[in-house]
C-alpha atoms as a PDB file:
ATOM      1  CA  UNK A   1      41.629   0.504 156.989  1.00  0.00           C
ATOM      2  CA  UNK A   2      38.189   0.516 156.107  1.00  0.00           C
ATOM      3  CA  UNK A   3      35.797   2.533 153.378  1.00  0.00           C
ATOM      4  CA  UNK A   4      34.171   4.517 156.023  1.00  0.00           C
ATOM      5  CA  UNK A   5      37.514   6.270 156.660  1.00  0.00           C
ATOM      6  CA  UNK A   6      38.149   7.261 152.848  1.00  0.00           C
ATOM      7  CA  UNK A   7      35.127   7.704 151.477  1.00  0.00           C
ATOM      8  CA  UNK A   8      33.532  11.645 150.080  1.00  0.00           C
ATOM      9  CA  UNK A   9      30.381  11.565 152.340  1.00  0.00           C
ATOM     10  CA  UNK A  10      27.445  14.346 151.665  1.00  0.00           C
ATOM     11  CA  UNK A  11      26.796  12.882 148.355  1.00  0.00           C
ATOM     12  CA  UNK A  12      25.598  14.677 145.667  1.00  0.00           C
ATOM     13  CA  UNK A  13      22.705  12.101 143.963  1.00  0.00           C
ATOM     14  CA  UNK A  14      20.025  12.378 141.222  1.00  0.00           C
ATOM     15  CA  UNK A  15      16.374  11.083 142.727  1.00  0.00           C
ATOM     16  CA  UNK A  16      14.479   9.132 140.111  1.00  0.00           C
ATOM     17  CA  UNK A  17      11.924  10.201 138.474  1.00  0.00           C
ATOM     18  CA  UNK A  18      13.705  12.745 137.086  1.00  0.00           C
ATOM     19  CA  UNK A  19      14.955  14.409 133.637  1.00  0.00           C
ATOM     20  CA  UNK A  20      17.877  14.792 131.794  1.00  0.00           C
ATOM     21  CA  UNK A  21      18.000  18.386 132.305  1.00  0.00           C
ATOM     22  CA  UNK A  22      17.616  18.015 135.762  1.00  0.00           C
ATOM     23  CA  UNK A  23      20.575  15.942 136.085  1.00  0.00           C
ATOM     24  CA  UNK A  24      22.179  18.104 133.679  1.00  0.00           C
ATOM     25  CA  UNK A  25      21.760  20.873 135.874  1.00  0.00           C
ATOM     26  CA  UNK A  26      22.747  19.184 138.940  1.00  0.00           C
ATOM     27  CA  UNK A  27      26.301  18.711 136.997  1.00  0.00           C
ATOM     28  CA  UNK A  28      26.722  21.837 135.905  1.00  0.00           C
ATOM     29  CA  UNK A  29      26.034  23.299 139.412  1.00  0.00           C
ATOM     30  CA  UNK A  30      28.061  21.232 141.597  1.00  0.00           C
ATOM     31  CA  UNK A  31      31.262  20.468 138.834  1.00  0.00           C
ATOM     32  CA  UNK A  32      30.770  16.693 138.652  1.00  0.00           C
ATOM     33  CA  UNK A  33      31.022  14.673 135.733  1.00  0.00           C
ATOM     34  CA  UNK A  34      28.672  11.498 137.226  1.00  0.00           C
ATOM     35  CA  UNK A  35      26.305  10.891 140.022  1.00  0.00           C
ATOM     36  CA  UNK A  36      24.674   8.412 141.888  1.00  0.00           C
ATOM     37  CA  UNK A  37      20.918   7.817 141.322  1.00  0.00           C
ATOM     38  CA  UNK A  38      18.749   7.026 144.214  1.00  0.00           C
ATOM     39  CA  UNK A  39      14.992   6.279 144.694  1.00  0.00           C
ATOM     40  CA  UNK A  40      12.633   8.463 146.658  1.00  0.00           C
ATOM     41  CA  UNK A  41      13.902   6.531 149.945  1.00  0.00           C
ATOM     42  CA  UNK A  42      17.931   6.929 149.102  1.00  0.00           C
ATOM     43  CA  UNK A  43      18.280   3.241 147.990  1.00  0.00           C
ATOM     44  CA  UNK A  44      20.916   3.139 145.032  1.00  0.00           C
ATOM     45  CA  UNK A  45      19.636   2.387 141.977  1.00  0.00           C
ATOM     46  CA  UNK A  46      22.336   3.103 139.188  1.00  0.00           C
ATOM     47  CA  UNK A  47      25.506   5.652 138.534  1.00  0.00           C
ATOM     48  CA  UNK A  48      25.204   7.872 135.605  1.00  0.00           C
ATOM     49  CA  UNK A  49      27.982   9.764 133.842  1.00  0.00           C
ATOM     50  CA  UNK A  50      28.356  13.214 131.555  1.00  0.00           C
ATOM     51  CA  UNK A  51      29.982   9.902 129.176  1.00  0.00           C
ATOM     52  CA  UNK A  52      26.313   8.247 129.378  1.00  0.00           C
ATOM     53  CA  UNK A  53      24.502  11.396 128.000  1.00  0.00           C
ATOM     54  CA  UNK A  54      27.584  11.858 125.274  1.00  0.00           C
ATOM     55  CA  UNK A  55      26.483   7.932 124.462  1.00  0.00           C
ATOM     56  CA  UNK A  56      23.451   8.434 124.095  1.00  0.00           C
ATOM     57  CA  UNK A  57      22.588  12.219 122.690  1.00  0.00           C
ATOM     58  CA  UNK A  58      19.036  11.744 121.765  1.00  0.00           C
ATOM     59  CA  UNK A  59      18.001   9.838 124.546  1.00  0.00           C
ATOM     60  CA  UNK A  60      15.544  12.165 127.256  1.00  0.00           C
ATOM     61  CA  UNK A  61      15.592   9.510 130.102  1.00  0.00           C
ATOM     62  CA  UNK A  62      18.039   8.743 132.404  1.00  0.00           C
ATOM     63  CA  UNK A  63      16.541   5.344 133.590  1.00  0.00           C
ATOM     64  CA  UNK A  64      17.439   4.459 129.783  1.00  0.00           C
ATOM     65  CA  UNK A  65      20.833   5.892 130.136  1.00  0.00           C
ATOM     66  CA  UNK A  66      22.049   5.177 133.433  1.00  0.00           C
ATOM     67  CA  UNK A  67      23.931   2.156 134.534  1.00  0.00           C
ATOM     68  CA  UNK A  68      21.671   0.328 136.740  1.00  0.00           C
ATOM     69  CA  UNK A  69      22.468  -2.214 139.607  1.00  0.00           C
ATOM     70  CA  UNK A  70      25.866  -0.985 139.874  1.00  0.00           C
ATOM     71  CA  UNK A  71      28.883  -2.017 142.208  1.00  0.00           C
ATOM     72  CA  UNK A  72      28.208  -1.271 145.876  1.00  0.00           C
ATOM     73  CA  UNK A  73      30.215  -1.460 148.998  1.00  0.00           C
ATOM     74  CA  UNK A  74      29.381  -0.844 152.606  1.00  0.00           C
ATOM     75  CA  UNK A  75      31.357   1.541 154.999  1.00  0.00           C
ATOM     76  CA  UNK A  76      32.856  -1.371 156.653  1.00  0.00           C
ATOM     77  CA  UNK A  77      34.623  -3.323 153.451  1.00  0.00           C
ATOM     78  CA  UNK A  78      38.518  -3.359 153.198  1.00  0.00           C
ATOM     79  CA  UNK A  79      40.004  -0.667 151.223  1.00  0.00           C
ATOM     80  CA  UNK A  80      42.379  -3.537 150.047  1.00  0.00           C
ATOM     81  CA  UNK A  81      38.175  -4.739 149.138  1.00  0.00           C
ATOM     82  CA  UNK A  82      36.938  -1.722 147.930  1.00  0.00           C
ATOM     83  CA  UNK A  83      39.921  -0.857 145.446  1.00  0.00           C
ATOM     84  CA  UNK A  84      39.881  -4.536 143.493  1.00  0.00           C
ATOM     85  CA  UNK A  85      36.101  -3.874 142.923  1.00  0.00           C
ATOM     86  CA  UNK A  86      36.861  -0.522 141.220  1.00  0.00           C
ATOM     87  CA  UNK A  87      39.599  -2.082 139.149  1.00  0.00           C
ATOM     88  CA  UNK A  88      37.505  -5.266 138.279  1.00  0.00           C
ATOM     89  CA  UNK A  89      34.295  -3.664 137.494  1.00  0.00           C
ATOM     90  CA  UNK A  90      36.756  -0.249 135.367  1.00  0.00           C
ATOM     91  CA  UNK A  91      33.954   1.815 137.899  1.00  0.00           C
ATOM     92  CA  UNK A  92      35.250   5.135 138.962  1.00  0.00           C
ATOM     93  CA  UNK A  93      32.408   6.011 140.844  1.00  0.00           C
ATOM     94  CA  UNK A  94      31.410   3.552 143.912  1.00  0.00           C
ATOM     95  CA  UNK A  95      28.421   4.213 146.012  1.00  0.00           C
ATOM     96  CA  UNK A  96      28.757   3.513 149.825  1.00  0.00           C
ATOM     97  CA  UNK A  97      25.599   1.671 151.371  1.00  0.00           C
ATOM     98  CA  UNK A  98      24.631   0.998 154.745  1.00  0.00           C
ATOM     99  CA  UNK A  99      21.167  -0.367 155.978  1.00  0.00           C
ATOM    100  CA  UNK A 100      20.269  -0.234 152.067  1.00  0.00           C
ATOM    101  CA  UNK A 101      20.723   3.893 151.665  1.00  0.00           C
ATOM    102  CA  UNK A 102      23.428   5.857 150.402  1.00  0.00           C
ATOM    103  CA  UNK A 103      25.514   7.109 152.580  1.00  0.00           C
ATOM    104  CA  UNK A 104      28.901   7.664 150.755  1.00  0.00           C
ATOM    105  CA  UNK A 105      30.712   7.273 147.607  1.00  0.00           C
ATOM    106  CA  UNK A 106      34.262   6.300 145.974  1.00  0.00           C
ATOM    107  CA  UNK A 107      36.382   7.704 143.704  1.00  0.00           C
ATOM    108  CA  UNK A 108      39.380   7.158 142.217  1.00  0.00           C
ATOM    109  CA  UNK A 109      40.985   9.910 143.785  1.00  0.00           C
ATOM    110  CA  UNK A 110      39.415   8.721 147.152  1.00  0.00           C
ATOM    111  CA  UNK A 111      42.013   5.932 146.468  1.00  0.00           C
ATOM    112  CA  UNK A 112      44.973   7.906 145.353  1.00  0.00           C
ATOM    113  CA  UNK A 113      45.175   9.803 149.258  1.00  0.00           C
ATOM    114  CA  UNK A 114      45.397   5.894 149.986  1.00  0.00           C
ATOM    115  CA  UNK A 115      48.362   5.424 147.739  1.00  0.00           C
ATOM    116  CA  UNK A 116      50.393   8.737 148.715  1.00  0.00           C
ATOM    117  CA  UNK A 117      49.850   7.736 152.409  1.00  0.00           C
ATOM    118  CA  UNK A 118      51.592   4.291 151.935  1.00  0.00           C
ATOM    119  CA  UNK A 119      53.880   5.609 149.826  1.00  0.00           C
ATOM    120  CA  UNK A 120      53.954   3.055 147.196  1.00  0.00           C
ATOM    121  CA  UNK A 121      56.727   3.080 145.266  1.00  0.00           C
ATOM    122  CA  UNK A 122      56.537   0.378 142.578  1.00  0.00           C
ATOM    123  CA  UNK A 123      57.401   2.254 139.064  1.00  0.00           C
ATOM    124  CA  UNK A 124      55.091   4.430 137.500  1.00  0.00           C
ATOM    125  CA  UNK A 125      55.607   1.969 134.162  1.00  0.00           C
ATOM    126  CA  UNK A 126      54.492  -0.687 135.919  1.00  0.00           C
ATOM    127  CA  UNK A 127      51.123   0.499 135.991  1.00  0.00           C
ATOM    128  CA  UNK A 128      51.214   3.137 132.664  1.00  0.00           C
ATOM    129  CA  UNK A 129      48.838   2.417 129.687  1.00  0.00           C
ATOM    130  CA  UNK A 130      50.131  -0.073 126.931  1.00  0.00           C
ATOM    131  CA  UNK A 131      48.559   2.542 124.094  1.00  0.00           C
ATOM    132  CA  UNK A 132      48.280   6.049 124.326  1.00  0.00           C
ATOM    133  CA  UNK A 133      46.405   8.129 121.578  1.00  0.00           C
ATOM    134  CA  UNK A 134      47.906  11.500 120.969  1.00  0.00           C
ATOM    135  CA  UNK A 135      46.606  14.186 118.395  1.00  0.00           C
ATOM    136  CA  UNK A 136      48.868  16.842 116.486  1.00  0.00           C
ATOM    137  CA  UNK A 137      48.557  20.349 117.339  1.00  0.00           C
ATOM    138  CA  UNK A 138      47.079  22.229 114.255  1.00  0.00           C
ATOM    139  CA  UNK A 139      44.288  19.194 114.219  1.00  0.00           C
ATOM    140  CA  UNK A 140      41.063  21.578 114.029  1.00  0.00           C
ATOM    141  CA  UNK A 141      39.041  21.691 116.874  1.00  0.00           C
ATOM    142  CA  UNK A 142      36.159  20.557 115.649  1.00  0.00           C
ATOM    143  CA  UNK A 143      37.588  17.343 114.476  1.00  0.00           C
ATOM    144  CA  UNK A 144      39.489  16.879 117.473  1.00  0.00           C
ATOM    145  CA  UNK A 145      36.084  16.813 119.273  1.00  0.00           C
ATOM    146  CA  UNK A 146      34.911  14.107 116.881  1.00  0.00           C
ATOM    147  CA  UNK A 147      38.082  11.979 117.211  1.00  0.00           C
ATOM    148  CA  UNK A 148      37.640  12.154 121.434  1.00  0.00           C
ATOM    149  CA  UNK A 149      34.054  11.362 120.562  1.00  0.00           C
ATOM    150  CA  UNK A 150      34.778   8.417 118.275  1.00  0.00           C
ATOM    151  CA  UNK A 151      37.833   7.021 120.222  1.00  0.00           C
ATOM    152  CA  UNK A 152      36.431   6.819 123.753  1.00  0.00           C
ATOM    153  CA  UNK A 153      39.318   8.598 124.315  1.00  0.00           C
ATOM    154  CA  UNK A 154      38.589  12.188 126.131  1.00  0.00           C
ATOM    155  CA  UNK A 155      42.284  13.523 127.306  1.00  0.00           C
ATOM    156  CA  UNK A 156      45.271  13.215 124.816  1.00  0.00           C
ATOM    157  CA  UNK A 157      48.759  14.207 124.751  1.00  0.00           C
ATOM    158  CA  UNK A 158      49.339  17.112 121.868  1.00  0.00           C
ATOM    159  CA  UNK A 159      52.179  16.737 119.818  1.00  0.00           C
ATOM    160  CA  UNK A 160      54.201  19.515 117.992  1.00  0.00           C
ATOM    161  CA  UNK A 161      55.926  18.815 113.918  1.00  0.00           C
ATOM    162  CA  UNK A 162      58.658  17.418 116.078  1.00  0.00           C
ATOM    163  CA  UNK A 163      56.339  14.537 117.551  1.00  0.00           C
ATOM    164  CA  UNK A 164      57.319  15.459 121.176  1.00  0.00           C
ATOM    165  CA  UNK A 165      54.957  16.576 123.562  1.00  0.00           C
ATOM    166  CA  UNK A 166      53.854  20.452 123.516  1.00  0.00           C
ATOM    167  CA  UNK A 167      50.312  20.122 125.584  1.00  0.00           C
ATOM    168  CA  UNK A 168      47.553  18.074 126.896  1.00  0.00           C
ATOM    169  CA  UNK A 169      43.868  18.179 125.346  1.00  0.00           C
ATOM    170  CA  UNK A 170      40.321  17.273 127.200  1.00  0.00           C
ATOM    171  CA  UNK A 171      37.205  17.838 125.418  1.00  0.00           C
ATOM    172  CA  UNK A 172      36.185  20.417 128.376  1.00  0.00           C
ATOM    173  CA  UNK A 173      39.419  22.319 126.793  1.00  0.00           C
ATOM    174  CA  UNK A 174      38.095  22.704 123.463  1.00  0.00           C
ATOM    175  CA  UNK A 175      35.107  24.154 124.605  1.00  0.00           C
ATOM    176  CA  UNK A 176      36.948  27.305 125.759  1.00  0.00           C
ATOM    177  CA  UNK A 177      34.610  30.675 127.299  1.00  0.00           C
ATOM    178  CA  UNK A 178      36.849  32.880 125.189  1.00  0.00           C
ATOM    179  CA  UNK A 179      35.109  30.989 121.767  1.00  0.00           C
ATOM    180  CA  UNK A 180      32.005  29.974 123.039  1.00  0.00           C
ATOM    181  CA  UNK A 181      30.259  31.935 125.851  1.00  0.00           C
ATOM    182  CA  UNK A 182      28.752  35.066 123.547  1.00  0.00           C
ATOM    183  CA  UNK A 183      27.132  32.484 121.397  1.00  0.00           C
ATOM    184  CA  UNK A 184      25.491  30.010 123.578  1.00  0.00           C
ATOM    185  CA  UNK A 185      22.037  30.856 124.974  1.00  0.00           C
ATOM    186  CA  UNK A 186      21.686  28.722 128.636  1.00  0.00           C
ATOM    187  CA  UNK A 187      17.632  28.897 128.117  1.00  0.00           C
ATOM    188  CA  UNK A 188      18.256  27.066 124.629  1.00  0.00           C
ATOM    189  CA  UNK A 189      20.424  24.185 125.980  1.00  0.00           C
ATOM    190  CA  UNK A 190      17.908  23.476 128.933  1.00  0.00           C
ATOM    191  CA  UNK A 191      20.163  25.087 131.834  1.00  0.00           C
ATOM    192  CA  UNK A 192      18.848  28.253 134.199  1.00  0.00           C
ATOM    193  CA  UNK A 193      20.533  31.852 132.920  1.00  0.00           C
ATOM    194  CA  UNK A 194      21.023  32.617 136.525  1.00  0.00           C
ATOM    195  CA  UNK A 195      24.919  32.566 137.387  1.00  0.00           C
ATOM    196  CA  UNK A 196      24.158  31.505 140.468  1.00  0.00           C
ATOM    197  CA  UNK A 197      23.361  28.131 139.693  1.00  0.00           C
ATOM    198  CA  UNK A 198      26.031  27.411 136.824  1.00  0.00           C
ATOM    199  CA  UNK A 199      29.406  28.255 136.072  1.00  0.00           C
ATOM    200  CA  UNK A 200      31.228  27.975 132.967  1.00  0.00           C
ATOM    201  CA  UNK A 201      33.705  25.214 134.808  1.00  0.00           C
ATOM    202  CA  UNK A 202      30.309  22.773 135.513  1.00  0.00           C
ATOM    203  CA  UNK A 203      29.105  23.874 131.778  1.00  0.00           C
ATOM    204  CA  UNK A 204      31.919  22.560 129.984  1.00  0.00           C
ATOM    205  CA  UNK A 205      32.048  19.034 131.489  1.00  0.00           C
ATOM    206  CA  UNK A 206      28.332  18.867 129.836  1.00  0.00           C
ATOM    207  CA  UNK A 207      29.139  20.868 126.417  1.00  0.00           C
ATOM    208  CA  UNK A 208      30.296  18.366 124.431  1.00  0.00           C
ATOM    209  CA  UNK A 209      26.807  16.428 124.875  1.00  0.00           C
ATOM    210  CA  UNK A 210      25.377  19.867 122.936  1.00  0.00           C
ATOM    211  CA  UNK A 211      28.285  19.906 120.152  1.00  0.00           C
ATOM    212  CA  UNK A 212      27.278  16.454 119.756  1.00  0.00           C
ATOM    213  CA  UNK A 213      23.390  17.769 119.287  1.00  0.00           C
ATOM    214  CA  UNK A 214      24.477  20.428 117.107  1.00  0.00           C
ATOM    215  CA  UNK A 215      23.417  23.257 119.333  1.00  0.00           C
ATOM    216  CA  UNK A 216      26.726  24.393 119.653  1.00  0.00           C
ATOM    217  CA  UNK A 217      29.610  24.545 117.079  1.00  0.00           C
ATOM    218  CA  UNK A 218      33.311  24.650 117.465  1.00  0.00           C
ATOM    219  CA  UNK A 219      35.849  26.802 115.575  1.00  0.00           C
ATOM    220  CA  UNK A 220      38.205  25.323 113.368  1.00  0.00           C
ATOM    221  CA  UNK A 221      41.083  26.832 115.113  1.00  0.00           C
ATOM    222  CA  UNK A 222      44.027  24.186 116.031  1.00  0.00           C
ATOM    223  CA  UNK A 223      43.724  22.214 118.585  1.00  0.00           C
ATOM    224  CA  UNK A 224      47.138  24.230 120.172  1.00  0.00           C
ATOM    225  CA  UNK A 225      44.686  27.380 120.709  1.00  0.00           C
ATOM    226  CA  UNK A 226      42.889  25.516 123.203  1.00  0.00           C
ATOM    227  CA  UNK A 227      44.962  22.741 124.996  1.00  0.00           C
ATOM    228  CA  UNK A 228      47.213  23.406 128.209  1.00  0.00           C
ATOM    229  CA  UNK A 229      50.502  24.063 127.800  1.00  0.00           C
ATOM    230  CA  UNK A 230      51.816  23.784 131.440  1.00  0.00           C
ATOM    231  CA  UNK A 231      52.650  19.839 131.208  1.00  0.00           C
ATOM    232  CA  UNK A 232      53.220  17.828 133.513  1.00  0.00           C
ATOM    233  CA  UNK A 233      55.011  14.753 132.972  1.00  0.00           C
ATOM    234  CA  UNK A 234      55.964  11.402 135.392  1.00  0.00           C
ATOM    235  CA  UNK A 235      59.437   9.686 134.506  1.00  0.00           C
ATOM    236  CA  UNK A 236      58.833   6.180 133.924  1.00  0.00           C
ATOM    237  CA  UNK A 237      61.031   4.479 137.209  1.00  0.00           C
ATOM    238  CA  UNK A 238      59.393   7.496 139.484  1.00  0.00           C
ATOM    239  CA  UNK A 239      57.191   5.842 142.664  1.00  0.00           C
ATOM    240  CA  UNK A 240      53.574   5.540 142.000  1.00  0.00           C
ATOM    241  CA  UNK A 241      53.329   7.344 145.080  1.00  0.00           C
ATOM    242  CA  UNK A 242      54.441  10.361 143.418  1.00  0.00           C
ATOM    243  CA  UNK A 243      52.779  10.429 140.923  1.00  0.00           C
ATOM    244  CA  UNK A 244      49.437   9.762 142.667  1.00  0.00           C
ATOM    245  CA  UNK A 245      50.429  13.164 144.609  1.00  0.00           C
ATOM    246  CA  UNK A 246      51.215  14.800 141.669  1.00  0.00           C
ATOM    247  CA  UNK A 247      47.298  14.080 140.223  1.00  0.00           C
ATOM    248  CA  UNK A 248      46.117  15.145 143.602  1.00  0.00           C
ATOM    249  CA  UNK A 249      47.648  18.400 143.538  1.00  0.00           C
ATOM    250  CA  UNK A 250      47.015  19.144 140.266  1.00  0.00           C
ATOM    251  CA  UNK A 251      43.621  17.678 140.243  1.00  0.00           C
ATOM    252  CA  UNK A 252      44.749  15.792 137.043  1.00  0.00           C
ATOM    253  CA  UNK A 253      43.209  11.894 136.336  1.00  0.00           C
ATOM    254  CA  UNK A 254      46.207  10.949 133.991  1.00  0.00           C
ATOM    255  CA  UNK A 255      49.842  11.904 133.645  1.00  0.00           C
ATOM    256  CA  UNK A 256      51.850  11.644 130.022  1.00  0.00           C
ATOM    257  CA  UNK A 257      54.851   8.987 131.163  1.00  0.00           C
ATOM    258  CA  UNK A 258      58.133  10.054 129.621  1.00  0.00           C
ATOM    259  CA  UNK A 259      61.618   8.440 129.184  1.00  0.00           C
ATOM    260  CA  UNK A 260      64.692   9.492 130.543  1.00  0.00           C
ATOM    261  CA  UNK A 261      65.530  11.750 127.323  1.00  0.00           C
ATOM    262  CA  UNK A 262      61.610  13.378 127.978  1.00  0.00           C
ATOM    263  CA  UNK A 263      60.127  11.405 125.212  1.00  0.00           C
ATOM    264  CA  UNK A 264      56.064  10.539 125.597  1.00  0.00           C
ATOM    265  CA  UNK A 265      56.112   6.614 126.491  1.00  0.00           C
ATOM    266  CA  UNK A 266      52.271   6.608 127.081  1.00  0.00           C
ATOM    267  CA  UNK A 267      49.749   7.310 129.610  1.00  0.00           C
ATOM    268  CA  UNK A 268      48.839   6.546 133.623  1.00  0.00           C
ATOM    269  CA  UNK A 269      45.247   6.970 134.268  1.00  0.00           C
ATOM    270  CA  UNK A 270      44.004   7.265 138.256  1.00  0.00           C
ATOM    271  CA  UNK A 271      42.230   4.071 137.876  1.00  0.00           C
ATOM    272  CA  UNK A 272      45.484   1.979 137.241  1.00  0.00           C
ATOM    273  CA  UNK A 273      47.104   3.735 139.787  1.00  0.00           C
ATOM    274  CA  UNK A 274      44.024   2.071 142.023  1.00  0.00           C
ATOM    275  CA  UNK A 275      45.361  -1.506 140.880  1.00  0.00           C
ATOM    276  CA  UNK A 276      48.426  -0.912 143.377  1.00  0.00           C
ATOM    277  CA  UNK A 277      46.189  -1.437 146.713  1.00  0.00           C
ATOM    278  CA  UNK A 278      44.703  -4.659 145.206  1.00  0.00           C
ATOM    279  CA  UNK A 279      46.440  -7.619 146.636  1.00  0.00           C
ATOM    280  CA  UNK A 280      48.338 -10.108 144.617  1.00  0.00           C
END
């Protein structure tokens, strides 16, 4: 199996030159957290991420934030090819290039189809996190947005007084249309006011670059106000395969691991679920 049979085609790509807010925009519009950036001919130049921008808050231009000369495959590489270059390189984003121009891209979750397919079934704790950071519930908001920001770290596990598992947190959570939408003006954060070109789903994957600017503010309600409470969990010994479906259904890019009494263990991420198609 080759690339050209997995891979999202009709990419979405950012044309340099261009702005922040224009890439901002493109984001918000079409709900993706990263793009590809291309010249004026469709040659990849670099990858840039929502995580770039958060980086990097002050910075106006994205040929000083983006990731240039990045990882590239062509429609013809292995999957088997494709999936150790992801791994080696921690890239969740892989542009697909033929005759020099885009024509494709990877994701992690172009990978996981891969995995359900072949029904892998090596144990989810094989390929699980070795630390997983975890926040209480009554943590305020607003600090819980500073810890993600400071740790790296942007989806936890909440825990209740009893230290299990009551909820999961992202920083697009915490920036929740109930709290938020009567006080942000679109115009002021650089994004059109027409609802046809946003919605508050694309907005929120961007947000926390403005919280970060102090143009918007969080509440300090607790962080249980905000997270979701419908977990889902992965036992430990389950197939990878499983829980690769799970993630696709659910659209999730990690799963809490729990034991066989339901306690949290730690973490899988999509990414490490990717390590399973690299050879040995």
């Amino acid at each position: 199996m080759n690339v050209s049979s997995i891979m999202t085609k009709n990419v979405i790509a950012a044309t340099l030159p261009t702005t922040r807010a224009d890439v901002l925009r493109l984001m918000v519009k079409y709900k993706k957290t990263g793009l590809p950036v291309v010249d004026e001919e469709g040659r990849v130049l670099g990858i840039v991420t929502r995580k770039d921008f958060f980086s990097h808050p002050q910075e106006e231009q994205v040929a000083i934030v983006m990731r240039w000369d990045p990882p590239k495959v062509s429609p013809s590489t292995a999957v088997e090819r494709a999936a150790k270059i992801m791994v080696e390189n921690n890239a969740r984003r892989l542009p697909v290039v033929k005759n020099g121009k885009l024509v494709g891209i990877l994701t992690p979750t172009d990978f996981l189809k891969v995995v359900v397919k072949r029904k892998i079934d090596e144990p989810v704790e094989r390929y699980m996190e070795q630390q997983c950071f975890t926040i209480f519930k009554l943590t305020p908001a607003n600090v819980a947005a500073k810890m993600i920001n400071l740790s790296g770290v942007f989806a936890m596990p909440v825990l209740d007084e009893h230290g299990e598992i009551c909820g999961m947190i992202t920083d697009r959570d915490l920036f929740n249309i109930e709290y938020l939408r009567e006080s942000i003006s679109l115009t002021k954060l650089g994004i059109s006011e027409d609802e046809d070109e946003w919605s508050w789903e694309g907005l929120r994957n961007v947000m926390n670059l403005y919280f970060q600017e102090a143009k918007v503010h969080l509440p300090k309600e607790p962080v249980e106000k905000f997270m979701n409470k419908d977990v889902v969990t992965v036992f430990r010994k389950k197939p990878l395969w499983e829980a690769a479906e799970i993630m696709l259904k659910r659209d999730f890019d990690q799963l809490p691991v729990v034991d066989v009494h339901d306690e949290l263990l730690s973490i899988l991420y999509d990414i490490r679920v990717v390590r399973s198609l690299v050879p040995p």
